[in-house]
N, C-alpha and C. Protein backbone atom coordinates (compact mmCIF):
# COMPACT_ATOMS: atom_id res chain seq x y z
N UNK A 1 -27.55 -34.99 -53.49
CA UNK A 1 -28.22 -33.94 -54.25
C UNK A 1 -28.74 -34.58 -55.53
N UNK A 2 -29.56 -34.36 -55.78
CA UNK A 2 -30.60 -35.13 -57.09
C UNK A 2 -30.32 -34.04 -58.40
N UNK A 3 -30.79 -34.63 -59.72
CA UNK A 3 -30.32 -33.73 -60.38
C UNK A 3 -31.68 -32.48 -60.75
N UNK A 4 -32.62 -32.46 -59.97
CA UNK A 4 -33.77 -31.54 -60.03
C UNK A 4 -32.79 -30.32 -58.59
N UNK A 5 -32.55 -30.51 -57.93
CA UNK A 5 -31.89 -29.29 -57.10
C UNK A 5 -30.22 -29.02 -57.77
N UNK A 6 -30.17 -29.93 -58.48
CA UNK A 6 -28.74 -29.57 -58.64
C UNK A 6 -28.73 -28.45 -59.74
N UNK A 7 -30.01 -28.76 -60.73
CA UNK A 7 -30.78 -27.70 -61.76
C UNK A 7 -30.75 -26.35 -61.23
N UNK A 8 -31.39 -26.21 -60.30
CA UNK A 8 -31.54 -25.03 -59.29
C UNK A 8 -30.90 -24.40 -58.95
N UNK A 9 -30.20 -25.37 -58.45
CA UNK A 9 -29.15 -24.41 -58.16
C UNK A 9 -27.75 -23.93 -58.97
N UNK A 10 -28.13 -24.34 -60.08
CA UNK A 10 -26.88 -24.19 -61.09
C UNK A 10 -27.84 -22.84 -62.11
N UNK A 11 -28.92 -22.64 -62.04
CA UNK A 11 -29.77 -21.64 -62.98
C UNK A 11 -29.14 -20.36 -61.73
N UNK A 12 -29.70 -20.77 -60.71
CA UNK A 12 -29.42 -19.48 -59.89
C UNK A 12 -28.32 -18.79 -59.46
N UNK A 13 -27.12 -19.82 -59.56
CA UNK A 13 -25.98 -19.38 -60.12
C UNK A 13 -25.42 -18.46 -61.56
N UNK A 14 -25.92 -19.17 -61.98
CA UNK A 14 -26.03 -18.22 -63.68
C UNK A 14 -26.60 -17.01 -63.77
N UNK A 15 -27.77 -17.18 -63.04
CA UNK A 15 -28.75 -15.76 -63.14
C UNK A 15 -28.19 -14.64 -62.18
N UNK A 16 -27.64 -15.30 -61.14
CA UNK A 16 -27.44 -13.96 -60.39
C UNK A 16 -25.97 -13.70 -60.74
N UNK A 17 -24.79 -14.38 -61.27
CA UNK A 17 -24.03 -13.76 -62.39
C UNK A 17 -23.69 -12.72 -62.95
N UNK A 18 -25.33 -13.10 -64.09
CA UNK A 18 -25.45 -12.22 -64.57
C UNK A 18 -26.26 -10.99 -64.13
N UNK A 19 -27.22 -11.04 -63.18
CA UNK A 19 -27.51 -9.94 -62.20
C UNK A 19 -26.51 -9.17 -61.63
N UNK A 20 -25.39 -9.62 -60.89
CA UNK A 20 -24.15 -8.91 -60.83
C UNK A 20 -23.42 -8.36 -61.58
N UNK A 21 -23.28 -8.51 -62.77
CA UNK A 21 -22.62 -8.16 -63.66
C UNK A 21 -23.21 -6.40 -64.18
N UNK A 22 -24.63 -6.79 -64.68
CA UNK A 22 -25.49 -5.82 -64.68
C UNK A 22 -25.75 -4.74 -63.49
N UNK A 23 -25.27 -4.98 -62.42
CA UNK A 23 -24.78 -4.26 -61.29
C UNK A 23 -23.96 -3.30 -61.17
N UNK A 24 -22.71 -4.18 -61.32
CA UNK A 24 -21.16 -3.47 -61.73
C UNK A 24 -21.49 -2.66 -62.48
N UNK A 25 -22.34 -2.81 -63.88
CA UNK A 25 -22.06 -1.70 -65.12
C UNK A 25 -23.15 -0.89 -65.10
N UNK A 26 -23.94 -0.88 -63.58
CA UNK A 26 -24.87 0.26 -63.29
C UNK A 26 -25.91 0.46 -64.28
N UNK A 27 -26.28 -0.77 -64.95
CA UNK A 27 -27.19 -0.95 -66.02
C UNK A 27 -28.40 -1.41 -64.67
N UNK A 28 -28.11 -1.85 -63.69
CA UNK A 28 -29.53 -1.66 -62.52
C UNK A 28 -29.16 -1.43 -61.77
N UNK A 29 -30.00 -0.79 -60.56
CA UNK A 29 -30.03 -0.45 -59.11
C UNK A 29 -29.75 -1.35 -58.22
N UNK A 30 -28.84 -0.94 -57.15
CA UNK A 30 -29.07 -1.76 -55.96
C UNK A 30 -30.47 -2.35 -55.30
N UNK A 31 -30.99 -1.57 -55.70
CA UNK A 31 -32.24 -1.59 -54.86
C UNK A 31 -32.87 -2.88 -55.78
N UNK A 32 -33.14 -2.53 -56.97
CA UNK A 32 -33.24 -3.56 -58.35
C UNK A 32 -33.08 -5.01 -58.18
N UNK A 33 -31.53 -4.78 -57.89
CA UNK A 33 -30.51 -6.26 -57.71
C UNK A 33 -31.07 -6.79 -56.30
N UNK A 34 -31.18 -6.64 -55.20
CA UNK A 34 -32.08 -6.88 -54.03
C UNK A 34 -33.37 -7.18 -53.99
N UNK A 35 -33.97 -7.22 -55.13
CA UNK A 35 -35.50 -7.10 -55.12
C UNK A 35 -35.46 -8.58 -56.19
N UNK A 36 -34.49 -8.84 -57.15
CA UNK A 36 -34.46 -9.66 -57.73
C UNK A 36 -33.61 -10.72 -57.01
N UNK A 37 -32.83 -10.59 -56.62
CA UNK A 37 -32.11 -11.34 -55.58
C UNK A 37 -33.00 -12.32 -54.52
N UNK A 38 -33.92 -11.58 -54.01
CA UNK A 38 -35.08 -11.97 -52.73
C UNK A 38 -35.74 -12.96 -54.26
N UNK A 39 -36.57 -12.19 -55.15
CA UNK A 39 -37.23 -13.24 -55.76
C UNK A 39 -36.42 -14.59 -56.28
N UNK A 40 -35.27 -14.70 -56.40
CA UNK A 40 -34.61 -15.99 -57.05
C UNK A 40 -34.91 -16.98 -56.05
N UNK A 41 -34.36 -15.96 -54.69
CA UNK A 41 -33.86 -16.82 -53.39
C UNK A 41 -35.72 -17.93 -53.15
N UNK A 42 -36.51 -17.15 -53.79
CA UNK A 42 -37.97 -17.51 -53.63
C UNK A 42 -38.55 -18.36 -54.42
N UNK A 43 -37.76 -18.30 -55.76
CA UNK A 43 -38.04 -19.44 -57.04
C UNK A 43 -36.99 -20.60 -56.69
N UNK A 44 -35.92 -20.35 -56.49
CA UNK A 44 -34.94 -21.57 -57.01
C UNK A 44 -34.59 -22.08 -55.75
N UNK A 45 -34.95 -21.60 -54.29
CA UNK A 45 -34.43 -21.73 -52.86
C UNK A 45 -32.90 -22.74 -52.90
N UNK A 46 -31.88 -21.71 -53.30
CA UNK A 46 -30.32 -22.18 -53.67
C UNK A 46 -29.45 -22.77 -52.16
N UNK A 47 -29.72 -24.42 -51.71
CA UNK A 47 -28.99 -24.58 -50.49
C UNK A 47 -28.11 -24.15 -50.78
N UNK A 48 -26.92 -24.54 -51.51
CA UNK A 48 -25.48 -24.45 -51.39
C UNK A 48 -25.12 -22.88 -51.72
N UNK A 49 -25.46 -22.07 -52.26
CA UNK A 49 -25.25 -20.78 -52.33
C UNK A 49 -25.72 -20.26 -51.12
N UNK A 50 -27.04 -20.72 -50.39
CA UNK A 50 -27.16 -19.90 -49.25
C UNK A 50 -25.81 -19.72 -48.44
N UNK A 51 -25.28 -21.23 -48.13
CA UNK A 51 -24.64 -21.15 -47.26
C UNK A 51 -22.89 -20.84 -47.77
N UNK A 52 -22.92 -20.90 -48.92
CA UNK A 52 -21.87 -20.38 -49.21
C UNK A 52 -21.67 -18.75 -49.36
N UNK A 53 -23.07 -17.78 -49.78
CA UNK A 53 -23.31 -16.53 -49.08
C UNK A 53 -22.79 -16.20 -48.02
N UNK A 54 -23.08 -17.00 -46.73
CA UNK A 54 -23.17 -16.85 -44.81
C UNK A 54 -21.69 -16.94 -44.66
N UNK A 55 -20.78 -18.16 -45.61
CA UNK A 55 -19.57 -18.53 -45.14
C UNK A 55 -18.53 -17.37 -45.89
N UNK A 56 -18.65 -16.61 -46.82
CA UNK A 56 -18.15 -16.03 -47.71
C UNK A 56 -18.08 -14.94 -46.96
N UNK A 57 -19.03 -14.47 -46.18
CA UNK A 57 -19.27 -13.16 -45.56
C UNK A 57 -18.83 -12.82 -44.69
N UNK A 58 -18.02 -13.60 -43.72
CA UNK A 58 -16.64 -13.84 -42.71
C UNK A 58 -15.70 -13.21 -42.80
């Protein structure tokens, strides 16, 4: 892993964080958090979170 994806994937960690967080305290919508969620997955394309998403979800 180079340190230009490792960037990536450490922002998109952070961001969706704090997207979750803002979730929990119903300061946004599901619908919101899903719509921003799809766009990260579209800016930062997070390997290791994808698949830690898929494995988590077991």
């Amino acid at each position: 892993m180079n340190n230009t994806i490792f960037q990536a994937e450490l922002t998109y960690q952070v961001t969706m964080s704090y997207a979750q967080k803002l979730l929990s305290k119903q300061v946004i919508t599901a619908d919101a958090y899903r719509d921003f969620l799809q766009k990260m997955q579209e800016m930062y394309y997070p390997l290791l979170s994808q698949y830690m998403d898929e494995t988590l979800d077991k």
